[in-house]
Protein backbone atom coordinates (compact mmCIF):
# COMPACT_ATOMS: atom_id res chain seq x y z
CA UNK A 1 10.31 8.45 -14.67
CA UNK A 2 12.50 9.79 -11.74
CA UNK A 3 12.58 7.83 -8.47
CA UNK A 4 10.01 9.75 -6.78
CA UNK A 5 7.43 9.47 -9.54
CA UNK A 6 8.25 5.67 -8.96
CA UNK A 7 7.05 5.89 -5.41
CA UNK A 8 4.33 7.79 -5.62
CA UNK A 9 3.08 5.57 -8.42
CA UNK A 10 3.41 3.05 -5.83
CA UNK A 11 1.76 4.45 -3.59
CA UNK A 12 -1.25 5.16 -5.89
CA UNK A 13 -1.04 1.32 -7.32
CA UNK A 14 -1.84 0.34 -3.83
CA UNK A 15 -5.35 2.45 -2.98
CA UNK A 16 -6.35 2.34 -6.69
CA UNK A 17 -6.37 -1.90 -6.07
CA UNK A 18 -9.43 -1.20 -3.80
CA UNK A 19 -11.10 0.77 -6.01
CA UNK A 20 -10.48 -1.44 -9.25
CA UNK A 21 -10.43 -4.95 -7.59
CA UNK A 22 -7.18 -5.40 -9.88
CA UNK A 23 -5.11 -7.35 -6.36
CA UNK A 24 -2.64 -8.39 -9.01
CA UNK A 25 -0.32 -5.35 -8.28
CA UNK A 26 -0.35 -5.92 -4.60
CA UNK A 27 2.31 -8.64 -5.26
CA UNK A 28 3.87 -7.09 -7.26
CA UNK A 29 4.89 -3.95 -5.51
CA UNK A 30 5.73 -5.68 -2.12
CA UNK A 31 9.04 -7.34 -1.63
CA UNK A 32 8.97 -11.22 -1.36
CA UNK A 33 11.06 -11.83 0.80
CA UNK A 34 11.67 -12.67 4.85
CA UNK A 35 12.91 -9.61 5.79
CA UNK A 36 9.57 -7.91 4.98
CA UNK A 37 6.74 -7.06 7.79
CA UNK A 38 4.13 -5.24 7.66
CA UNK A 39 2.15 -3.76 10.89
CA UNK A 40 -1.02 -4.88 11.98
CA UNK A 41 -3.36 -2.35 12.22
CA UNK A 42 -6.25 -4.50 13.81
CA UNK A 43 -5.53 -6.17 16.40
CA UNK A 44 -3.56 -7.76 17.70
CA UNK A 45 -1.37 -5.51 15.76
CA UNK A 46 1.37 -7.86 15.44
CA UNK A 47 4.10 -7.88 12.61
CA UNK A 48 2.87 -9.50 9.21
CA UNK A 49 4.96 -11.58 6.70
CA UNK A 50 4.95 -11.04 3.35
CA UNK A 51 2.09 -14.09 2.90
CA UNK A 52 0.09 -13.03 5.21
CA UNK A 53 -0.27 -9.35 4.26
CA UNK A 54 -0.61 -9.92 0.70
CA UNK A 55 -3.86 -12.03 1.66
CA UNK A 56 -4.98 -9.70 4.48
CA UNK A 57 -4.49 -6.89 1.99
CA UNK A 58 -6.64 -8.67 -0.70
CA UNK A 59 -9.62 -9.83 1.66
CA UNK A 60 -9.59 -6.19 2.98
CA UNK A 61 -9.99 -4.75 -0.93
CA UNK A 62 -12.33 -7.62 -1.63
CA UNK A 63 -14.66 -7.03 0.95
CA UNK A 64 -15.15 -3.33 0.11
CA UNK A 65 -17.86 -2.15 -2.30
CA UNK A 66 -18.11 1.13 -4.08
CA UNK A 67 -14.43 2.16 -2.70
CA UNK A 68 -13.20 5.51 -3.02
CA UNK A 69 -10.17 7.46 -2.23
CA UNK A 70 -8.40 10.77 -2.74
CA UNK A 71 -4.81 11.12 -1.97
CA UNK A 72 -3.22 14.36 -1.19
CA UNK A 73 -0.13 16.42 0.15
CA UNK A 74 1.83 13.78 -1.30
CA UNK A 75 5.75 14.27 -0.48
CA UNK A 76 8.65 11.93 -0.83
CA UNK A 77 12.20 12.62 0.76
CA UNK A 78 14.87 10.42 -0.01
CA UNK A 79 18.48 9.93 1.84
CA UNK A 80 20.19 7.65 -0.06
CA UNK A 81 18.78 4.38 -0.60
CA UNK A 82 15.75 4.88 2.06
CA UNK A 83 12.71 6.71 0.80
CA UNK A 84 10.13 8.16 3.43
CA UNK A 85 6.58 9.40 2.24
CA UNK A 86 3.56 11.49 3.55
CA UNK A 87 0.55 12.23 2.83
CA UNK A 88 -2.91 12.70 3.97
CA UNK A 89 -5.81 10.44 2.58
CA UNK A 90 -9.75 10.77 2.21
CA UNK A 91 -11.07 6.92 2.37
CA UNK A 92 -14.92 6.43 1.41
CA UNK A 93 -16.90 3.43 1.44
């Protein structure tokens, strides 16, 4: 698998958590470590350690029922060691 197959697997291990209630993988493909943050997007949309968004992520998917998503217009550029990615996605509840 090539590096951006890697991300956008990634990327799809994340929404498909909501939809399968699997949180296991949320762990597992964030970085444990101090230097990560994460950005609130509630407020007061403050920076997140890695504890805290792994258990913010997990009430969020827990909370959900009958959780759907489509994710489209995926496109990962990558300069060097740094990876940016787009896309567009359809969120249903």
């Amino acid at each position: 698998m090539g590096d951006k197959d890697e991300i956008l697997d990634v990327i799809t291990t994340f929404f498909d958590s909501g939809k399968t209630k699997n949180l296991a993988p949320l762990s597992a493909i964030q970085l444990d470590d101090p230097r990560f943050s994460s950005y609130g997007d509630v407020p007061p949309f403050d920076l997140k350690d890695y504890a805290t968004t792994i258990a913010l992520q997990q009430l969020r998917f827990v909370s959900i029922s009958d959780y759907e998503h489509e994710i489209k217009n995926m496109r990962v550029d990558i300069f060097d060691n740094c990876a940016v990615v787009t896309f567009t996605i359809r969120q249903t509840e």
